[in-house]
Protein backbone atom coordinates (compact mmCIF):
# COMPACT_ATOMS: atom_id res chain seq x y z
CA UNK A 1 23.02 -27.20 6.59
CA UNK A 2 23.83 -23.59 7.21
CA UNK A 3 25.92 -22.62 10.69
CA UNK A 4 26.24 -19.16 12.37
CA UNK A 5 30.07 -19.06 13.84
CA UNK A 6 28.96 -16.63 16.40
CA UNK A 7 26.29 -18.60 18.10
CA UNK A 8 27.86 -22.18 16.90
CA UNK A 9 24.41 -23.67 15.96
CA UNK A 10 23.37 -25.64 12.71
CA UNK A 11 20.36 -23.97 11.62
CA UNK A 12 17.30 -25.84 9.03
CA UNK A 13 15.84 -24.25 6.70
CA UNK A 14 16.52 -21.15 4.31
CA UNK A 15 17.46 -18.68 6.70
CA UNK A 16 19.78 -15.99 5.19
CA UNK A 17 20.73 -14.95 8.77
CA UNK A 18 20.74 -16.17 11.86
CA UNK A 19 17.16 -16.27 14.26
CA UNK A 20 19.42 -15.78 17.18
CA UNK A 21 21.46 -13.25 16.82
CA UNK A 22 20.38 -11.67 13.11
CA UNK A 23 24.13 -12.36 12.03
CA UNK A 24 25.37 -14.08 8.68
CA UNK A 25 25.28 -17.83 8.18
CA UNK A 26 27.23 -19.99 6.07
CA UNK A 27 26.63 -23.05 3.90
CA UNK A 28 24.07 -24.73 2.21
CA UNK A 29 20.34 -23.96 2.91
CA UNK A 30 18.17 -27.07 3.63
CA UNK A 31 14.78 -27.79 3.44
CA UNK A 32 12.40 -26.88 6.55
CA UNK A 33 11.54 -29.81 8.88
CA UNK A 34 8.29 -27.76 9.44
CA UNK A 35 5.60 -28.00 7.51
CA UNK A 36 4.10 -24.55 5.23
CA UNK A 37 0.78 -23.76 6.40
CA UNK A 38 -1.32 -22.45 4.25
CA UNK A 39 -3.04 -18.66 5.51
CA UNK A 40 -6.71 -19.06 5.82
CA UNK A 41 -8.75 -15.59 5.08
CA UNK A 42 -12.91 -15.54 4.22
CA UNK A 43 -12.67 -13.75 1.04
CA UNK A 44 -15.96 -13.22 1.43
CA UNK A 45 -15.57 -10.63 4.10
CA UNK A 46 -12.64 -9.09 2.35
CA UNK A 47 -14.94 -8.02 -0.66
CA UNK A 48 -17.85 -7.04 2.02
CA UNK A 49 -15.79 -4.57 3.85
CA UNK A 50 -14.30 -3.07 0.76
CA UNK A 51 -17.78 -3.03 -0.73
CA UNK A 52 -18.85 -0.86 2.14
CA UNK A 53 -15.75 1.32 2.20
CA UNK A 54 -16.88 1.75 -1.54
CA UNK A 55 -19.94 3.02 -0.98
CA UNK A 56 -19.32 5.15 1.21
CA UNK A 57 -16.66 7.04 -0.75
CA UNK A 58 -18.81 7.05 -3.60
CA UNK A 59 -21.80 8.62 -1.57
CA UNK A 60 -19.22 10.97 -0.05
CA UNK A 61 -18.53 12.07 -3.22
CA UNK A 62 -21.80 12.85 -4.53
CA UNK A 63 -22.24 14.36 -1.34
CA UNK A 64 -19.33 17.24 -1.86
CA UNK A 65 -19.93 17.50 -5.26
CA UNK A 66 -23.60 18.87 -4.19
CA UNK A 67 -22.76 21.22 -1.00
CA UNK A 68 -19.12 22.57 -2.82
CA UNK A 69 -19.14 22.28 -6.63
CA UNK A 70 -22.66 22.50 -8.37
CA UNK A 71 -20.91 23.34 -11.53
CA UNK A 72 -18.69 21.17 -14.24
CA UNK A 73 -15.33 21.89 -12.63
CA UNK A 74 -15.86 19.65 -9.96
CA UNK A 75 -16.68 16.39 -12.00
CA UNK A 76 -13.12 15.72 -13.14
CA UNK A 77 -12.64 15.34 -9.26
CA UNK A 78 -15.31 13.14 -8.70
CA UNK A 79 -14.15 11.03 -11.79
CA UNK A 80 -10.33 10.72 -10.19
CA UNK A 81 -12.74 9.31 -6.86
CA UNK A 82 -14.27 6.96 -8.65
CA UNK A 83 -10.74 6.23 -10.60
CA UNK A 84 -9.35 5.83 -7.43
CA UNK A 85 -12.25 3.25 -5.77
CA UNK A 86 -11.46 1.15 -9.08
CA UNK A 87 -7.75 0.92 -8.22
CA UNK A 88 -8.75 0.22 -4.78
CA UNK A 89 -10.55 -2.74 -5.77
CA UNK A 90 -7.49 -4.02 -7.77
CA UNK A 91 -5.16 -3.52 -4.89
CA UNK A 92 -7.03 -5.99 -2.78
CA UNK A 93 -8.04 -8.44 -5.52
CA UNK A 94 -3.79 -8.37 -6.52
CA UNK A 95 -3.84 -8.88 -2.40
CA UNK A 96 -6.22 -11.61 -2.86
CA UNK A 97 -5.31 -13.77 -5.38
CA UNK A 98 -1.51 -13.12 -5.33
CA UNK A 99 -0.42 -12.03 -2.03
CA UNK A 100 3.73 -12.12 -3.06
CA UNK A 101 3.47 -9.71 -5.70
CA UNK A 102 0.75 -7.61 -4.53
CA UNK A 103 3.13 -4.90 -3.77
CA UNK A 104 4.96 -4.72 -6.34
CA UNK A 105 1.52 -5.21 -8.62
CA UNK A 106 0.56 -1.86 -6.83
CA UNK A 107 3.18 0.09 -7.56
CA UNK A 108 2.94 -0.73 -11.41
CA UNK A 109 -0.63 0.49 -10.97
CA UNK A 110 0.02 3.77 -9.69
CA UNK A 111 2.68 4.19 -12.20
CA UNK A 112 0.63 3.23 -15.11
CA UNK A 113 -2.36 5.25 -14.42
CA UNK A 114 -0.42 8.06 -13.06
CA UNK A 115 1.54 8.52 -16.47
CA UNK A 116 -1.39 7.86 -18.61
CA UNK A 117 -3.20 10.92 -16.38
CA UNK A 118 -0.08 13.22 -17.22
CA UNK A 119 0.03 12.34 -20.39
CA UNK A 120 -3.72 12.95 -21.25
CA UNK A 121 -3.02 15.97 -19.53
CA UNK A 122 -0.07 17.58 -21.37
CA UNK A 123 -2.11 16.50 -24.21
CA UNK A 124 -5.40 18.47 -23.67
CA UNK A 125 -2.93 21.62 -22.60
CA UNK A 126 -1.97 20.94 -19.16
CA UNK A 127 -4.43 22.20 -16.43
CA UNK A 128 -2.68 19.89 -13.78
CA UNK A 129 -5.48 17.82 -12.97
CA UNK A 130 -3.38 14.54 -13.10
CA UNK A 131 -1.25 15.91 -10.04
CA UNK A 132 -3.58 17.82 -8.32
CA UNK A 133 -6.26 14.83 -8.29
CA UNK A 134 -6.08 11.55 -10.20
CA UNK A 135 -2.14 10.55 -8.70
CA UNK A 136 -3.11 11.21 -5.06
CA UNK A 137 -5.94 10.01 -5.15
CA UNK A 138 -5.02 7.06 -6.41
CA UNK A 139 -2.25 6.56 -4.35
CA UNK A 140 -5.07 7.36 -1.32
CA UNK A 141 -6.97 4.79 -2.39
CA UNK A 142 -4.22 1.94 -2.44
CA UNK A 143 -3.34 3.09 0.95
CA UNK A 144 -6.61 2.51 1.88
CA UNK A 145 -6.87 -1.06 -0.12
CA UNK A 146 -3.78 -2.00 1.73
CA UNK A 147 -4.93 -1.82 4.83
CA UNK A 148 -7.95 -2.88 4.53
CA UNK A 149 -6.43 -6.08 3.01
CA UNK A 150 -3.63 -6.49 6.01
CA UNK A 151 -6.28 -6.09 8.41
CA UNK A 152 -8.60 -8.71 6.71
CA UNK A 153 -6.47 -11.17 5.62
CA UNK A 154 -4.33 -12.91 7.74
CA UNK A 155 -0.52 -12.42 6.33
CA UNK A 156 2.79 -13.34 7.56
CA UNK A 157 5.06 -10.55 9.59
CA UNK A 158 7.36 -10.51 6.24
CA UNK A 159 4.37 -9.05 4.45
CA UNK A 160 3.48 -6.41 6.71
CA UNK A 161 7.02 -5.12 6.55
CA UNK A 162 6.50 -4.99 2.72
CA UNK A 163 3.36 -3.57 3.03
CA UNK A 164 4.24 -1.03 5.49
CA UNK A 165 7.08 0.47 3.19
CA UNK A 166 4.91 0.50 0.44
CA UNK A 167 2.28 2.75 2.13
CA UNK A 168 5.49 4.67 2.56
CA UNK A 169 6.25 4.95 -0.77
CA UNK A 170 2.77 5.91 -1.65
CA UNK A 171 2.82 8.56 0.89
CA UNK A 172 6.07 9.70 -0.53
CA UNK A 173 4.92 10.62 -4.14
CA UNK A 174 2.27 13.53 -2.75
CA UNK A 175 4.95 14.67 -0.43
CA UNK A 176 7.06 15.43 -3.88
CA UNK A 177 4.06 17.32 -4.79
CA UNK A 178 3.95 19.71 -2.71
CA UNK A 179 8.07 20.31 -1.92
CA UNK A 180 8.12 20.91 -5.55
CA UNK A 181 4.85 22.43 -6.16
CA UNK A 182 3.58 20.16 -8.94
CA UNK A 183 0.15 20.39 -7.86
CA UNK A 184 -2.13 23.59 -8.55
CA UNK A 185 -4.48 22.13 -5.72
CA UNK A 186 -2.81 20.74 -2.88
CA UNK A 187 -5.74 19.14 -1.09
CA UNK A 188 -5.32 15.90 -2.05
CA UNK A 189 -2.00 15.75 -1.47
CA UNK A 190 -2.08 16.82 1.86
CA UNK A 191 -5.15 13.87 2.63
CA UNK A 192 -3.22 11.45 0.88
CA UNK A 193 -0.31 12.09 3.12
CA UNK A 194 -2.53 12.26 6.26
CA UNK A 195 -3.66 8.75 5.35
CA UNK A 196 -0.04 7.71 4.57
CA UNK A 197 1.09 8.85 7.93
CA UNK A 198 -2.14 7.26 9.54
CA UNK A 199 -1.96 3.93 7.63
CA UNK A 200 1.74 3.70 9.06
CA UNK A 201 0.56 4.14 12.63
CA UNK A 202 -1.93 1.54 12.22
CA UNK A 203 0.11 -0.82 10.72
CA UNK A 204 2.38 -0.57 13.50
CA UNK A 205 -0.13 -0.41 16.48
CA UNK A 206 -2.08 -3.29 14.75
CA UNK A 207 1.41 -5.80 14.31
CA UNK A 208 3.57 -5.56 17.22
CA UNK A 209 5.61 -8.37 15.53
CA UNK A 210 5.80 -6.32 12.60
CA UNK A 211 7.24 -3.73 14.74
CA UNK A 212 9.89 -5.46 16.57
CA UNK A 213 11.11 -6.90 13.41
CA UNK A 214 11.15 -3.67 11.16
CA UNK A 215 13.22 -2.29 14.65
CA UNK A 216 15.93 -5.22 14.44
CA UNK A 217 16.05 -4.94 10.75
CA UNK A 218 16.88 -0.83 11.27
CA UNK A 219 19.27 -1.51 14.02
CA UNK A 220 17.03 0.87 15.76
């Protein structure tokens, strides 16, 4: 059984530190006298609501193609839109079906279709559309499918940490973007840092727990 020798207290479980005072512990971990219960989400209403948010990014789409770009040049954007409402969807089935390595299942995502984009693109010449478009948006769109999947499904405060920092990280890659200027078109790395920043704020208004914790884990 593991001990903290500042609060002198045997403590069950796996705890790497101590729920007390957040110090180190010592010795062996044991198992839990409390019993793992299983979180309980309608999966149903997770693929309704991202359905809908679907939708209505698609018919957005349409709907700016028609009033700003009537002409070719604006169909590789709308193609990196619907790229992006794909990789949404994979976000939150990862989410779904394998909520521990959703995150990490997400990043590998954005890094495989981000490098396949560049590549394609230094391939056909280099016009920039894989940093100007298809990388933020896709990182957008897992912002999006992150929240969308915290909010629906009911997760432990552990999670939303994880999840927090990686709508950080996706918020992050834009924000290289534009210090560097990478992108020829800078709109949609400005929105997907907008939502980044956003996403954060919800996260944080919407899990007070989540809060506290990320605060003791800072030292803040």
């Amino acid at each position: 059984m593991k001990r903290c020798r500042a609060c002198r207290v045997s403590i069950e479980g796996d705890w790497e530190v101590c729920p007390l005072c957040r110090g180190p512990v010592e010795g062996e971990a044991t198992t839990s006298p409390l019993p793992r219960v299983p979180l309980v989400f309608s999966r149903r209403r997770v693929l309704r609501v991202l359905f809908v948010c679907s939708l209505v990014v698609i018919l957005g789409s349409f709907a700016i193609q028609l009033l700003f770009h009537r002409g070719t040049s604006g169909i590789g954007v709308l193609r990196s839109i619907w790229l992006g409402v794909v990789a949404g969807w994979l976000v939150v089935l990862m989410a779904v079906r394998k909520r521990r390595n959703a995150a990490k299942g997400t990043v590998y995502l954005v890094l495989v279709v981000g490098g396949v984009s560049a590549y394609w693109d230094y391939l056909t010449g280099w016009h920039g559309w894989s940093l100007s478009y298809v990388v933020p948006i896709v990182c957008a769109s897992s912002i999006a499918a992150v929240l969308i999947a915290v909010r629906v499904m009911r997760m432990e405060v552990g999670d939303h940490i994880v999840y927090s920092g990686l709508i950080g990280l996706l918020g992050l890659v834009p924000i290289l973007f534009l210090v560097f200027g990478w992108a020829p078109n800078p709109i949609a790395s400005w929105v997907c840092v907008a939502i980044s920043a956003v996403g954060l704020m919800r996260m944080l208004a919407w899990f007070p727990e989540a809060r506290r914790e990320l605060a003791k884990r800072l030292r803040l």
